[in-house]
C-alpha atoms as a PDB file:
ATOM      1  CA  UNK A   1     -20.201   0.398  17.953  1.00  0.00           C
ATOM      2  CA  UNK A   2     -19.301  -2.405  15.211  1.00  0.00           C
ATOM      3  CA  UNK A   3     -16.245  -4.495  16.171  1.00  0.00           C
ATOM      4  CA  UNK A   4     -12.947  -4.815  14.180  1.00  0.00           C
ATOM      5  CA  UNK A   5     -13.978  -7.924  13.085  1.00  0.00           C
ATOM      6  CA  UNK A   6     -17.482  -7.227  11.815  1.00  0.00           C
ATOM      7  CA  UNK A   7     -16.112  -3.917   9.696  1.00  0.00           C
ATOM      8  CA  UNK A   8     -13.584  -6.294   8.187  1.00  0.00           C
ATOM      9  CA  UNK A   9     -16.391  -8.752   7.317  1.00  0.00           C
ATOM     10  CA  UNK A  10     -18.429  -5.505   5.958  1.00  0.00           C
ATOM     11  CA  UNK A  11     -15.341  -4.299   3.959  1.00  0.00           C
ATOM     12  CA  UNK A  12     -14.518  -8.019   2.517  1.00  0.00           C
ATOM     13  CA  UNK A  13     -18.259  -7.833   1.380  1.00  0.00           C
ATOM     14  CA  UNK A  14     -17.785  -4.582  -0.517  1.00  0.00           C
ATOM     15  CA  UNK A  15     -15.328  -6.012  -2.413  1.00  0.00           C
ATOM     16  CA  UNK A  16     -16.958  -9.280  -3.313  1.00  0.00           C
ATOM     17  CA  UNK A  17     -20.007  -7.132  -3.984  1.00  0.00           C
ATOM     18  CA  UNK A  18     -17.080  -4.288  -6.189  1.00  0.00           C
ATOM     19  CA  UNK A  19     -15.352  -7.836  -7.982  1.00  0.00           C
ATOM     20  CA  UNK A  20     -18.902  -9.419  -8.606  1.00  0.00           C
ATOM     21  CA  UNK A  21     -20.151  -6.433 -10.543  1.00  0.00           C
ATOM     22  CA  UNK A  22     -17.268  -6.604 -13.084  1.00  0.00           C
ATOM     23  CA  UNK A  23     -17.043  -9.971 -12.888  1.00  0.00           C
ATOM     24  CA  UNK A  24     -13.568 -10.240 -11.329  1.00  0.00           C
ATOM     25  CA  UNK A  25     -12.748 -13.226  -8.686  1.00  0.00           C
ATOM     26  CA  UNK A  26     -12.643 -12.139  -5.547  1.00  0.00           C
ATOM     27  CA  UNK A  27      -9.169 -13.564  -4.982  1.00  0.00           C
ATOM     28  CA  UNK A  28      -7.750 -10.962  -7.205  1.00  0.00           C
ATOM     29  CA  UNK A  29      -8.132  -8.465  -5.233  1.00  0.00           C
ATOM     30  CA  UNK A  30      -6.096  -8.349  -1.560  1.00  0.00           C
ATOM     31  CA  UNK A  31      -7.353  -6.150   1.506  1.00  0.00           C
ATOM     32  CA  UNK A  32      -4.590  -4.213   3.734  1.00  0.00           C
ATOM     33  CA  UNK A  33      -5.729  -3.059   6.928  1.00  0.00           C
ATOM     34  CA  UNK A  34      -4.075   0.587   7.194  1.00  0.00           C
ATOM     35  CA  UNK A  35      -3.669   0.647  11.092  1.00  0.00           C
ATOM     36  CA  UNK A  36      -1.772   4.415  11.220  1.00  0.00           C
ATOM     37  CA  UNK A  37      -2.154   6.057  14.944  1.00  0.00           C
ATOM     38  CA  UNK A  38      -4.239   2.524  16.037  1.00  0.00           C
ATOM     39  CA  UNK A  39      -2.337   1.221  18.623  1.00  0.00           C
ATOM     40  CA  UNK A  40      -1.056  -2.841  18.629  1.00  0.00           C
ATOM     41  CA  UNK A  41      -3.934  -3.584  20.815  1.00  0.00           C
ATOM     42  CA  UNK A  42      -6.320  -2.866  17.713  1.00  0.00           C
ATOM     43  CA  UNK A  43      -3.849  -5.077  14.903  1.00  0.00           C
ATOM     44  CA  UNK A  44      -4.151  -7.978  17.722  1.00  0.00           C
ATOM     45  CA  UNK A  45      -7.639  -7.782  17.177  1.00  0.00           C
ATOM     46  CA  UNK A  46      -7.553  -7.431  13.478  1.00  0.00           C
ATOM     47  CA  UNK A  47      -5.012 -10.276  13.519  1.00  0.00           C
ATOM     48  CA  UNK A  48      -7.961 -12.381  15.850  1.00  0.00           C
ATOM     49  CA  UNK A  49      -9.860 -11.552  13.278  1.00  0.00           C
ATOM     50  CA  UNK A  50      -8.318 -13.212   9.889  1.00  0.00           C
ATOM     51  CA  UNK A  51      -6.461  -9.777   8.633  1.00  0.00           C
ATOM     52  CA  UNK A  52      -2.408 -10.713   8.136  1.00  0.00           C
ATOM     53  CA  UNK A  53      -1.316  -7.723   5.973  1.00  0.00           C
ATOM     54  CA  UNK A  54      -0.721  -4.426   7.543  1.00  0.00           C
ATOM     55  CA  UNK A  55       0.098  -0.742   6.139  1.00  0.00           C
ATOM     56  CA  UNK A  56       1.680   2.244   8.222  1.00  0.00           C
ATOM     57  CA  UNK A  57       2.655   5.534   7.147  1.00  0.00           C
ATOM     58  CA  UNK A  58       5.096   7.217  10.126  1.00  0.00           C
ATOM     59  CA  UNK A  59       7.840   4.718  10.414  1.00  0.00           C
ATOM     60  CA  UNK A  60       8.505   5.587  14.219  1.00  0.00           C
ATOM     61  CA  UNK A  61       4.935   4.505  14.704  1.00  0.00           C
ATOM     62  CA  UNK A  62       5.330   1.313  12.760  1.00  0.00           C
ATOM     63  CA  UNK A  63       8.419   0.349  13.846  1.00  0.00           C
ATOM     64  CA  UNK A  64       7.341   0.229  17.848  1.00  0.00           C
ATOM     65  CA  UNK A  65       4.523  -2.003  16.913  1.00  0.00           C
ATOM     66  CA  UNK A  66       6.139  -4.127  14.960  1.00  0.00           C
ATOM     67  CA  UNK A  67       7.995  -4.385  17.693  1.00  0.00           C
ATOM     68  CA  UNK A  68       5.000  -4.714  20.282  1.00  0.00           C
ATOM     69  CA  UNK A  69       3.470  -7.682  18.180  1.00  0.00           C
ATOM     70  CA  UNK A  70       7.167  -9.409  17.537  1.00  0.00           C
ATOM     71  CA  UNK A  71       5.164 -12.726  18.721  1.00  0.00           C
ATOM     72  CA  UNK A  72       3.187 -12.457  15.548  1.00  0.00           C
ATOM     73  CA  UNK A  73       6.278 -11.332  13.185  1.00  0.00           C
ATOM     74  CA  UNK A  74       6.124 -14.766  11.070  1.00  0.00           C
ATOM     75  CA  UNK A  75       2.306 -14.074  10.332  1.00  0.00           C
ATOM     76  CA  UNK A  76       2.185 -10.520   9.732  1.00  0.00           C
ATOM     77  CA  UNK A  77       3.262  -8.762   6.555  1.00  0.00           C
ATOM     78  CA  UNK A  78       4.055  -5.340   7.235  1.00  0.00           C
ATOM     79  CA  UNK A  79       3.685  -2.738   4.489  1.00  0.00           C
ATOM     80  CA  UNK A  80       5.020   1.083   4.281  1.00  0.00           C
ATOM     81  CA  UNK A  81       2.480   3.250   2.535  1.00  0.00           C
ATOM     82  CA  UNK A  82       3.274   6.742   3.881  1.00  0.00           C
ATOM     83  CA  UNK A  83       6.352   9.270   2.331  1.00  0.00           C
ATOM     84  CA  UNK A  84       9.568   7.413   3.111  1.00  0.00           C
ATOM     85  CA  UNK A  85      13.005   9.951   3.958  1.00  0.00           C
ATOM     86  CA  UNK A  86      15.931   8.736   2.702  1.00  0.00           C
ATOM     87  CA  UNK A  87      17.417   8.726   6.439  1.00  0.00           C
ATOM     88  CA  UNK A  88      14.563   6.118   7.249  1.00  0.00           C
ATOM     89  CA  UNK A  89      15.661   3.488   4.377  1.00  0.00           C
ATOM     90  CA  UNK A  90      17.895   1.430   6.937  1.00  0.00           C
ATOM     91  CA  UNK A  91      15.152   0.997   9.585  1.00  0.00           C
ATOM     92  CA  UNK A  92      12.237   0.358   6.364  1.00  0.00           C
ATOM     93  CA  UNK A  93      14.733  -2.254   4.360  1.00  0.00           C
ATOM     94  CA  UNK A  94      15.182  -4.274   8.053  1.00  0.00           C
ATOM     95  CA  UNK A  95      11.727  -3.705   9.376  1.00  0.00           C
ATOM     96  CA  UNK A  96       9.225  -4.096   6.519  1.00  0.00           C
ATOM     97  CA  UNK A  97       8.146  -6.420   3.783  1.00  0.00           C
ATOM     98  CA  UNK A  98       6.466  -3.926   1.426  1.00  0.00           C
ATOM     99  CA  UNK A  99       7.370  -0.687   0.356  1.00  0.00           C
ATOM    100  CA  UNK A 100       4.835   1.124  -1.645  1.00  0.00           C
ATOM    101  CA  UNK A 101       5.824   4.854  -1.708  1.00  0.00           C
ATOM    102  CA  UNK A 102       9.059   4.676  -3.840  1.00  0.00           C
ATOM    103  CA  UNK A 103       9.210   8.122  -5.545  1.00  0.00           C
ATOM    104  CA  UNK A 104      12.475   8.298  -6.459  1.00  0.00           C
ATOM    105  CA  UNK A 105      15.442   5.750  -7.679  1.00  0.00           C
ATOM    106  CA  UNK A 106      17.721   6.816  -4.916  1.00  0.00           C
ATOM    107  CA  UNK A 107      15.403   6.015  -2.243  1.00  0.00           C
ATOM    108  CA  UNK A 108      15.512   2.291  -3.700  1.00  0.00           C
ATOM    109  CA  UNK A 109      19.205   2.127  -4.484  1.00  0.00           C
ATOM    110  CA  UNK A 110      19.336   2.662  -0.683  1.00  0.00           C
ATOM    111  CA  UNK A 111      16.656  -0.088   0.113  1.00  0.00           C
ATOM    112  CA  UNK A 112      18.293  -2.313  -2.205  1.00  0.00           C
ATOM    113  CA  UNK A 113      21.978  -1.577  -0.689  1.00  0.00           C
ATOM    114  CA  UNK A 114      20.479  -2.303   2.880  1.00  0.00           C
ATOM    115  CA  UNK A 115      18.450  -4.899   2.573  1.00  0.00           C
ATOM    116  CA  UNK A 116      19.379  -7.377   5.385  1.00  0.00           C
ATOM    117  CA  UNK A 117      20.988 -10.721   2.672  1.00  0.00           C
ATOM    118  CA  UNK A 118      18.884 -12.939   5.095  1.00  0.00           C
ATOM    119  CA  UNK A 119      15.507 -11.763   4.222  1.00  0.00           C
ATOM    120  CA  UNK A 120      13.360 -12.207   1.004  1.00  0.00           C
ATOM    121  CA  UNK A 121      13.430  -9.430  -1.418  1.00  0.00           C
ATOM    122  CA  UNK A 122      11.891  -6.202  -0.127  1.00  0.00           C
ATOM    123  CA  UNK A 123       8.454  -5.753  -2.195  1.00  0.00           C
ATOM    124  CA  UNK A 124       8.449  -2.626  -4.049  1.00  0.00           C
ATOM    125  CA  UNK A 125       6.000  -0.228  -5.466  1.00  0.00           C
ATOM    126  CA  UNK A 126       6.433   3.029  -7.362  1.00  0.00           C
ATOM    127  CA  UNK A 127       4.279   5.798  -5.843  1.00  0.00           C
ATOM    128  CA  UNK A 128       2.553   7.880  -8.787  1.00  0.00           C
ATOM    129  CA  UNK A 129       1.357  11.199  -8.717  1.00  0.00           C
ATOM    130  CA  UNK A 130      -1.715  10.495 -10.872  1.00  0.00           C
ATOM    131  CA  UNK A 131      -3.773  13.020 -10.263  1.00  0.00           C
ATOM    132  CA  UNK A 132      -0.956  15.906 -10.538  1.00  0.00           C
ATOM    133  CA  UNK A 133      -1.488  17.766  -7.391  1.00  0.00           C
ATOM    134  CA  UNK A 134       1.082  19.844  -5.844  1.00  0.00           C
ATOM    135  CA  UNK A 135       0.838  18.481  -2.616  1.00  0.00           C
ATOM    136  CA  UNK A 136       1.221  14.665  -3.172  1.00  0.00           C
ATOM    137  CA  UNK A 137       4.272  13.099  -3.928  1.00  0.00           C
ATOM    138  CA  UNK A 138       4.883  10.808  -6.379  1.00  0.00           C
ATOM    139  CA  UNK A 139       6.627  10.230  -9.969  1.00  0.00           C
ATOM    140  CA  UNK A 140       4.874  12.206 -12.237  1.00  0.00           C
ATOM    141  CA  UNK A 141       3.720   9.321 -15.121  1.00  0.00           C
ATOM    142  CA  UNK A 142       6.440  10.610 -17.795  1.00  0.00           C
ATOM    143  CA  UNK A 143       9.193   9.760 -15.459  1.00  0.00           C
ATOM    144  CA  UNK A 144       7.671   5.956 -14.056  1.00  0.00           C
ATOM    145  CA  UNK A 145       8.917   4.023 -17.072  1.00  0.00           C
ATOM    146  CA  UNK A 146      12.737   5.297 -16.842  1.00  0.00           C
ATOM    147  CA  UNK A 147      12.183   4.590 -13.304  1.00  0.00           C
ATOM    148  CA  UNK A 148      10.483   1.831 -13.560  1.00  0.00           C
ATOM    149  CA  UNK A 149      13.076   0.070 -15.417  1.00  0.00           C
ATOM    150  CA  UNK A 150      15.784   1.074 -13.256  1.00  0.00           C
ATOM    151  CA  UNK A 151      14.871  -0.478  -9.897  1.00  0.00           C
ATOM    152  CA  UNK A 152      13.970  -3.446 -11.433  1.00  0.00           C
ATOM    153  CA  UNK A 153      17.296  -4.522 -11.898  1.00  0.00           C
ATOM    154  CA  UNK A 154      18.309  -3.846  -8.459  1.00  0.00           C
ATOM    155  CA  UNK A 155      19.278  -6.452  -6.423  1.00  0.00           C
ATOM    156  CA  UNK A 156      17.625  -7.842  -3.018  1.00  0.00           C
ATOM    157  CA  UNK A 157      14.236  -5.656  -3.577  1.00  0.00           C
ATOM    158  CA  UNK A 158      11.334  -6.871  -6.211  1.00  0.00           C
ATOM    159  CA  UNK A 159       9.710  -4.269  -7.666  1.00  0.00           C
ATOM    160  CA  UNK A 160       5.562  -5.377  -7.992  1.00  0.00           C
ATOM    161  CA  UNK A 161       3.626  -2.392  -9.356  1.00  0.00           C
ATOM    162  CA  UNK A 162       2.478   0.679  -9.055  1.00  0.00           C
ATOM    163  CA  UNK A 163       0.409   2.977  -6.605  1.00  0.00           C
ATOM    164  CA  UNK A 164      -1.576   5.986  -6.354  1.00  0.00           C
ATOM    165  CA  UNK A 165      -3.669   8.167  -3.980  1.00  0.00           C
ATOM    166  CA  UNK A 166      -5.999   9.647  -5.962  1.00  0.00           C
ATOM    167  CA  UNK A 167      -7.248  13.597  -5.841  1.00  0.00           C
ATOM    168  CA  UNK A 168     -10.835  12.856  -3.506  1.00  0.00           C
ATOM    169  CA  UNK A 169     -13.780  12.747  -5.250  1.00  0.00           C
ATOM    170  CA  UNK A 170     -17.379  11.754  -4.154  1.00  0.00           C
ATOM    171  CA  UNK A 171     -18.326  11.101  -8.279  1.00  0.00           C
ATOM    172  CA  UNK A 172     -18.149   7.297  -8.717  1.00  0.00           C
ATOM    173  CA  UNK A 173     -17.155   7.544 -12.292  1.00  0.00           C
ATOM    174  CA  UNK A 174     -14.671  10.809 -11.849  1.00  0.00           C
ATOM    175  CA  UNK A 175     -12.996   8.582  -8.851  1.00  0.00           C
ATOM    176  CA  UNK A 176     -13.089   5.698 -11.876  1.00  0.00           C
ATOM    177  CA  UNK A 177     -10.612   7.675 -14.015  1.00  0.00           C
ATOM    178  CA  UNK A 178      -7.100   8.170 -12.214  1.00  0.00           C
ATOM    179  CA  UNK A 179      -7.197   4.517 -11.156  1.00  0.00           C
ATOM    180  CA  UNK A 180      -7.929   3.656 -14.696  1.00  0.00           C
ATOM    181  CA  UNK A 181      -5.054   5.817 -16.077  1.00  0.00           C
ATOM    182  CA  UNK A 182      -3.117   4.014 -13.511  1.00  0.00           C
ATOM    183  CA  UNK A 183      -3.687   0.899 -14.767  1.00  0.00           C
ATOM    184  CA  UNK A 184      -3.127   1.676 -17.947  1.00  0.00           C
ATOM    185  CA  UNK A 185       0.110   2.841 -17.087  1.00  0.00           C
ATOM    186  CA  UNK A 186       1.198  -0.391 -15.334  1.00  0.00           C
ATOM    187  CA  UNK A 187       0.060  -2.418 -18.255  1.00  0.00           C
ATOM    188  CA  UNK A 188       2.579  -0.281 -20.752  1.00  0.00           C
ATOM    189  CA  UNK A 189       5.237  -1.072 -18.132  1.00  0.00           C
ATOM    190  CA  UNK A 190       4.090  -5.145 -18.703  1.00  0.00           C
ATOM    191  CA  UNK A 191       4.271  -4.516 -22.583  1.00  0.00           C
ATOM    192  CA  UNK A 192       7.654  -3.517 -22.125  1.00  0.00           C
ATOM    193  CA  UNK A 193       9.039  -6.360 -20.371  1.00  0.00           C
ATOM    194  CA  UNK A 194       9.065  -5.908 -16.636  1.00  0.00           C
ATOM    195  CA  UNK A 195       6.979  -8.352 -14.877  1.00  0.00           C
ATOM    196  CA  UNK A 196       4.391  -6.238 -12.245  1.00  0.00           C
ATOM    197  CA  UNK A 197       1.346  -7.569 -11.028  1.00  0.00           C
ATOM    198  CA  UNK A 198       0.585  -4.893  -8.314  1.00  0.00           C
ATOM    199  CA  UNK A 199      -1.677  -2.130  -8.426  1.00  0.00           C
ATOM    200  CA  UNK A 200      -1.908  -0.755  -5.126  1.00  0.00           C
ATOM    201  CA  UNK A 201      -5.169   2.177  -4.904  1.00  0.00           C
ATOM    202  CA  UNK A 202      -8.475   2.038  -3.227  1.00  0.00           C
ATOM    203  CA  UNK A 203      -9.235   3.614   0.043  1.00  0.00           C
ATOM    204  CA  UNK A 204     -12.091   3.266   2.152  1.00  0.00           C
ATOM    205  CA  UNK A 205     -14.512   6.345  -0.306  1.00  0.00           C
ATOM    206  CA  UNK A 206     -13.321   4.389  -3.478  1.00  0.00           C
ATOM    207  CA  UNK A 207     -12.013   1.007  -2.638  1.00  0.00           C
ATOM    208  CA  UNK A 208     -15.186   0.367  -5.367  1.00  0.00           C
ATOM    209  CA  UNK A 209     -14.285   2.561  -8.267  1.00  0.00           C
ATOM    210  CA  UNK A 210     -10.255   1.156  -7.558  1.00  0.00           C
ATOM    211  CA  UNK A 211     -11.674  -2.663  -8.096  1.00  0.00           C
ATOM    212  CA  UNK A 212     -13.498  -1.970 -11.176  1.00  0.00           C
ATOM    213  CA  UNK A 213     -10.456  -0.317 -12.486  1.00  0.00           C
ATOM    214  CA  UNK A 214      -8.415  -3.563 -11.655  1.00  0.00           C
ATOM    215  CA  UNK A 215      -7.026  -2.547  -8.102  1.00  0.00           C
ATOM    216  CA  UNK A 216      -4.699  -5.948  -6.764  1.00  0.00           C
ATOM    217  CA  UNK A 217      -4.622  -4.061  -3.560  1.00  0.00           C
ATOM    218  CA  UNK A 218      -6.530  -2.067  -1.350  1.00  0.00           C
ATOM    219  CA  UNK A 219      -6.068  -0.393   1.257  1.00  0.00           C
ATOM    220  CA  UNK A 220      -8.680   0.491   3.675  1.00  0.00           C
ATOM    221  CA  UNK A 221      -8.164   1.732   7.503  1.00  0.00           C
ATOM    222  CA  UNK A 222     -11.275   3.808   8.754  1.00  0.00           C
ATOM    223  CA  UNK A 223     -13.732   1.295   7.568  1.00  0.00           C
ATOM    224  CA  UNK A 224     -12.056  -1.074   9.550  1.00  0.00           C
ATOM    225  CA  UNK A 225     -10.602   0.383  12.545  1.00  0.00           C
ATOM    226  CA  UNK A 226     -13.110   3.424  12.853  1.00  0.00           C
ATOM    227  CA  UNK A 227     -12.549   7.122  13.283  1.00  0.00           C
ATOM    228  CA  UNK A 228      -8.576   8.326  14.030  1.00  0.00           C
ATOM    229  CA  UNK A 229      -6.791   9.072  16.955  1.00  0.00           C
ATOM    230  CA  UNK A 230      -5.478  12.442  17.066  1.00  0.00           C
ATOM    231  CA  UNK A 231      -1.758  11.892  15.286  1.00  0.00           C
ATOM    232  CA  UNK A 232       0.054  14.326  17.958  1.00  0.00           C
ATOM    233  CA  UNK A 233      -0.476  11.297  19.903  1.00  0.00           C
ATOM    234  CA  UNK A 234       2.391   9.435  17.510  1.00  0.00           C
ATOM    235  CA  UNK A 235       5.877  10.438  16.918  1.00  0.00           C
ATOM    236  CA  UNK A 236       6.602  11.887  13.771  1.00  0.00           C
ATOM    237  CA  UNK A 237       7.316  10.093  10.752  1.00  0.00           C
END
């Protein structure tokens, strides 16, 4: 079985090999290692292994390894990508450095309000229903702009981009199409003043199809950290 290290070096080839084909530098494009229901043990390895940047999706679960790995809190950058309840924004706006599910503006009013005044701006992103489906949260792309605009001009959080979990799709160029429409809709957000450079989308089945379409951010766990851990092994988010 392939070691954390080696699927990170397999996964940092598929996106030189993704940034080559459309002739993008590699550096624009960052790798976060989603380590949901892996234990600390694994992100120690990871860390061994050159990742720094993080992304969890049950805060319980994030929060006790975050804990667990406090030795490495200077050199880690942790990063909330799963649905965030407005009862968990104290715990996120101490614990975290990224926030990239923001679906609503009171979920960030509270980040913003509880933001500990000794630590850098919390790193936002707007989460965006692209794809429409019932089941996924997320602004629908009407509503991002108004939003949008909003949080920006909150204090003690920045608010960097945009991202999207895509409706799965095994078609390379039907995968292409939400994460272009998602760019697109960041760039309108540009033209209109607010200064995002984030476009969070890419997954292990399409981390390609989200670099062509100008992905900042990926972010990849089973390719890296292998098959999952049954999640009744985790508290709840």
């Amino acid at each position: 079985m392939a070691s954390i290290l080696q699927n990170l070096q397999q996964v940092q080839q598929r996106i030189a090999n993704a940034c080559a084909v459309v002739q993008r530098p590699v550096q624009t494009v960052t790798l976060l290692a989603v380590s949901k229901t892996f234990d600390a043990d694994a992100v120690r390895e990871a860390f061994a292994a050159g990742q720094r940047r993080f992304g969890e999706n049950y805060v319980q679960e994030a929060l006790e390894k975050i804990s667990a790995l406090a030795d490495l809190r200077s050199q880690l950058e942790w990063h909330l990508i799963g649905p965030l309840q407005s009862n968990k924004t104290r715990v996120v706006a101490e614990a975290f450095d990224w926030v990239h599910s923001v679906d609503r503006l009171k979920v960030a009013q509270r980040l913003s309000d509880q933001r500990p005044a000794h630590l850098p701006p919390l790193q936002l992103c707007l989460q965006v229903n692209i794809s429409g489906e019932a089941s996924k949260s997320g602004l629908a792309p009407a509503e991002v702009a108004e939003v949008a605009h909003a949080v920006a001009a909150l204090p003690r959080v920045q608010l960097r981009g945009l991202m999207a979990i895509p409706e799965p799709t095994a078609d390379f160029d039907a995968q292409r199409a939400p994460h272009r429409a998602l760019c697109e809709l960041l760039a309108r957000l540009q033209r209109d003043g607010l200064a995002l450079d984030t476009l969070s989308m890419g997954m292990s089945a399409d981390l390609e199809a989200a670099v062509a379409e100008g992905a900042t951010l990926v972010r990849v766990g089973t390719a890296i950290f292998g098959g999952r851990p049954p999640a009744a092994a985790f508290n709840a988010p």
